[in-house]
N, C-alpha and C. Protein backbone atom coordinates (compact mmCIF):
# COMPACT_ATOMS: atom_id res chain seq x y z
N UNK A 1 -17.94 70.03 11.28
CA UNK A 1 -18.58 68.84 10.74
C UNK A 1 -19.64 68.35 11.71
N UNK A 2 -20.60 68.12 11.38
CA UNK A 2 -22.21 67.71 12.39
C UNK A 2 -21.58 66.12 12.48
N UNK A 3 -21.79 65.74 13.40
CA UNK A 3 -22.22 64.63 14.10
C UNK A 3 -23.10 63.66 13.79
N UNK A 4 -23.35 62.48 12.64
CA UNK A 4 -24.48 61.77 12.58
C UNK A 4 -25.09 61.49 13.66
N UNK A 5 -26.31 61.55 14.11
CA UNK A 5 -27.08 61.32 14.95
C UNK A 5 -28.24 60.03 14.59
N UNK A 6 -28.08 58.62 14.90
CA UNK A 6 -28.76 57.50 14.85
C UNK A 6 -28.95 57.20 16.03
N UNK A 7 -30.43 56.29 15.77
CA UNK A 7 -30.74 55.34 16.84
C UNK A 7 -30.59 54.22 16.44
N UNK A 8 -30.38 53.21 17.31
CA UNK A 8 -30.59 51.72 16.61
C UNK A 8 -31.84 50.77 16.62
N UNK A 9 -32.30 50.36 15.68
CA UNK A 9 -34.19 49.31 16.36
C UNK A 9 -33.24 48.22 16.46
N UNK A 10 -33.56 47.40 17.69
CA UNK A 10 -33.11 46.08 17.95
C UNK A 10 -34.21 45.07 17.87
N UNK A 11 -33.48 44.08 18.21
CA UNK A 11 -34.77 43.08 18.01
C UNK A 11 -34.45 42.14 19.47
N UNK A 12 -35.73 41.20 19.55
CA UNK A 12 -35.50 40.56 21.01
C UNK A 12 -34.49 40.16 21.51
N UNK A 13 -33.25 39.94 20.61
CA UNK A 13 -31.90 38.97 21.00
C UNK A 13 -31.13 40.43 21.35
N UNK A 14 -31.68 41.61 21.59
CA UNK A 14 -30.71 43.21 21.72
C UNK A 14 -30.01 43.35 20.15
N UNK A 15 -30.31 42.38 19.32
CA UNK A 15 -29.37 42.36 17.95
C UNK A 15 -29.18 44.11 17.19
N UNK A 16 -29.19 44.68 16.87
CA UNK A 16 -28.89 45.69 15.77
C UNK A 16 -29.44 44.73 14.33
N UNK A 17 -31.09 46.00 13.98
CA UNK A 17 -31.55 45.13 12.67
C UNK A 17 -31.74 46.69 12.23
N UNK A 18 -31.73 47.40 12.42
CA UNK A 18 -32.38 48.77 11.72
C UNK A 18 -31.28 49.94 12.35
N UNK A 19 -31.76 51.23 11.58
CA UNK A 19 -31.48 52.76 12.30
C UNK A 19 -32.14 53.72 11.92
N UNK A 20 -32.60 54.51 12.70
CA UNK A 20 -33.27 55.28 12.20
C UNK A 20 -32.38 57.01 12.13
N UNK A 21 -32.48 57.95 11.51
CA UNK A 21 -31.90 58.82 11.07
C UNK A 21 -33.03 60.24 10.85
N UNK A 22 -32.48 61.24 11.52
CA UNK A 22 -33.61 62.66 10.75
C UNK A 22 -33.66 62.57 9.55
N UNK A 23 -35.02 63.07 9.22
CA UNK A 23 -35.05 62.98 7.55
C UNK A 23 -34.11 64.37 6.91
N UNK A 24 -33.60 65.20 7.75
CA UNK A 24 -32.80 66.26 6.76
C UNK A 24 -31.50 65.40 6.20
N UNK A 25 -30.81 64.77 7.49
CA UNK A 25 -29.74 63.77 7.17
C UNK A 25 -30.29 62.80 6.11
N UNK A 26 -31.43 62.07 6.00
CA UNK A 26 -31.51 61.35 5.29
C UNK A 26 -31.61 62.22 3.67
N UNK A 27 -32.17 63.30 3.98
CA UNK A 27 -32.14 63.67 2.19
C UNK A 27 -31.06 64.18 1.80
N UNK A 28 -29.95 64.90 2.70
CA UNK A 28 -28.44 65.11 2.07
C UNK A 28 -27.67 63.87 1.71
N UNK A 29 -28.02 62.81 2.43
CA UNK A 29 -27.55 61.11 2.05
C UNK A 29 -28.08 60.70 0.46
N UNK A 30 -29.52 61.19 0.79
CA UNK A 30 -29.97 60.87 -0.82
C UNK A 30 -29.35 61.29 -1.62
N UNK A 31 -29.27 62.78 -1.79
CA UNK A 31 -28.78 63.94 -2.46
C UNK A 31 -27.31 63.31 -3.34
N UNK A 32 -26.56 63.15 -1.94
CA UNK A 32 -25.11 62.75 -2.63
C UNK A 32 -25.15 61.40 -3.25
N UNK A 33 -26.03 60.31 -2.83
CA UNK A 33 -26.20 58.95 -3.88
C UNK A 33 -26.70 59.40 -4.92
N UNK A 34 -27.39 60.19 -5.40
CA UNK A 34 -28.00 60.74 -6.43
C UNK A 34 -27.05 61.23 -7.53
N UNK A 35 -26.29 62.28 -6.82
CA UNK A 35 -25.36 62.92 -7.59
C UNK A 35 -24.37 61.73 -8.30
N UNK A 36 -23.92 61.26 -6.90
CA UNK A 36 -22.97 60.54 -7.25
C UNK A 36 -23.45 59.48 -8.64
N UNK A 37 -24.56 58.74 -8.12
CA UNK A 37 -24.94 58.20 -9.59
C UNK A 37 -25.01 58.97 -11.08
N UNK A 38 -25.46 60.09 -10.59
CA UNK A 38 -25.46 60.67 -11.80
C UNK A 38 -24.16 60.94 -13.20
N UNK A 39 -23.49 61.65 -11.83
CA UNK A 39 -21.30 61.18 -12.16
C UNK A 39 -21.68 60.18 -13.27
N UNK A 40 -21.58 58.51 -12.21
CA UNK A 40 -21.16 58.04 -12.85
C UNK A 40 -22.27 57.46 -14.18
N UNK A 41 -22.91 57.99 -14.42
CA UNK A 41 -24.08 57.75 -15.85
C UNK A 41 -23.17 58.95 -16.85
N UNK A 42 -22.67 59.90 -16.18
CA UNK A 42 -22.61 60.23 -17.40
C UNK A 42 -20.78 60.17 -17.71
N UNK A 43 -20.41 59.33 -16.66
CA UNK A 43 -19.11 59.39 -17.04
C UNK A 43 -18.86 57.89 -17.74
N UNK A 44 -19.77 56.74 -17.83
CA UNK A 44 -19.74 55.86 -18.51
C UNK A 44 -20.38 55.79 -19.81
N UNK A 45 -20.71 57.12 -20.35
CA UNK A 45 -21.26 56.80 -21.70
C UNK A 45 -20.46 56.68 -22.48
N UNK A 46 -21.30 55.57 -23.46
CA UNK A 46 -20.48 55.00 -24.55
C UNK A 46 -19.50 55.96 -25.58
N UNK A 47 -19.65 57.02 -25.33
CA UNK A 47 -19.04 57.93 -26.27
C UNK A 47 -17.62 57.98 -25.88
N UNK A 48 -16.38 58.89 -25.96
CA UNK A 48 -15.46 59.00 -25.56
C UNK A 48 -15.81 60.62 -24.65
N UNK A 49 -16.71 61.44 -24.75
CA UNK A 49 -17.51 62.27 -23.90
C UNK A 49 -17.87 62.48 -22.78
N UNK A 50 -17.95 63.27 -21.55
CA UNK A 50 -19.19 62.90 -20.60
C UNK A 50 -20.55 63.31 -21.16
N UNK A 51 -21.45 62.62 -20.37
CA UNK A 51 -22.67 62.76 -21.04
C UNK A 51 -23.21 64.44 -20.23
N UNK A 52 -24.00 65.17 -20.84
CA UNK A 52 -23.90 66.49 -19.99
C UNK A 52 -25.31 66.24 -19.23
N UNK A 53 -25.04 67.24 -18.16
CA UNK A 53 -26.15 67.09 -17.09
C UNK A 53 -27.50 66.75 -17.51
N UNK A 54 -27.83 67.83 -18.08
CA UNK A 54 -29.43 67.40 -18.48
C UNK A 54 -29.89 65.90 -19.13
N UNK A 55 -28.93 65.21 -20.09
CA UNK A 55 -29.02 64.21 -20.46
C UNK A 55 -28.80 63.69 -19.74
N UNK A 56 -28.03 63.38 -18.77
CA UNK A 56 -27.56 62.67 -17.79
C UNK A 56 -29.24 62.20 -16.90
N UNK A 57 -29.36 63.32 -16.57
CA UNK A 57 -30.51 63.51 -15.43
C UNK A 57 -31.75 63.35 -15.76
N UNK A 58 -32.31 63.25 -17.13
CA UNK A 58 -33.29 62.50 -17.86
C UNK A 58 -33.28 61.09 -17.83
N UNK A 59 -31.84 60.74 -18.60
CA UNK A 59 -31.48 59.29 -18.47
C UNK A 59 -31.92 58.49 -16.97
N UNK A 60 -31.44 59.09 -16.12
CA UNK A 60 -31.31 58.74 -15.02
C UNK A 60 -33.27 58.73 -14.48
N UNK A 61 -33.41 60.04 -14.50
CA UNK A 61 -35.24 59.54 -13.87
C UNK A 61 -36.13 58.52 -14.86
N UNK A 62 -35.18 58.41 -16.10
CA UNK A 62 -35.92 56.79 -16.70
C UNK A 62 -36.27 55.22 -16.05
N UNK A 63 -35.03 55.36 -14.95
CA UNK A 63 -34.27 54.22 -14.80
C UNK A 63 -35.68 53.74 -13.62
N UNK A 64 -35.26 52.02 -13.74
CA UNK A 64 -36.48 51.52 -12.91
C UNK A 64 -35.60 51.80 -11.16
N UNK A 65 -35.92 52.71 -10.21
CA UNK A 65 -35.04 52.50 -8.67
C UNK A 65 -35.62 51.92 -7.84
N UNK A 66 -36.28 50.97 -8.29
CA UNK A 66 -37.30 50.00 -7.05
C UNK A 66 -36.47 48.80 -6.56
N UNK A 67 -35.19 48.79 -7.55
CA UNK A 67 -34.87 47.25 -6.75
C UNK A 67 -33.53 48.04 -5.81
């Protein structure tokens, strides 16, 4: 198992306000929020069904992810 590797940005008080992370770590992080959302889109559709991938994953790049 790898080791997360962070730094911390502090601020004048030494506080902990940020971290910064390699971007490979950061896109396997994405990766699995992704998935994982995806799960659950298609495991909450209204049907008694899961919703299947491709629908799922359409549905999903509809969605507004800015907030």
């Amino acid at each position: 198992m790898e080791v997360l590797r962070k730094r911390f940005i502090v601020d004048e008080n030494d506080r902990k306000v940020a971290v910064q992370i390699d971007i490979k770590t950061f896109a396997k992080i994405e990766e699995i929020m992704e998935n994982y959302a995806l799960f659950r889109l298609m495991e909450e559709n209204e049907s008694d069904e899961l919703m299947d991938k491709e629908t799922a994953m359409h549905y999903y790049s509809q969605l507004d992810k800015s907030s």
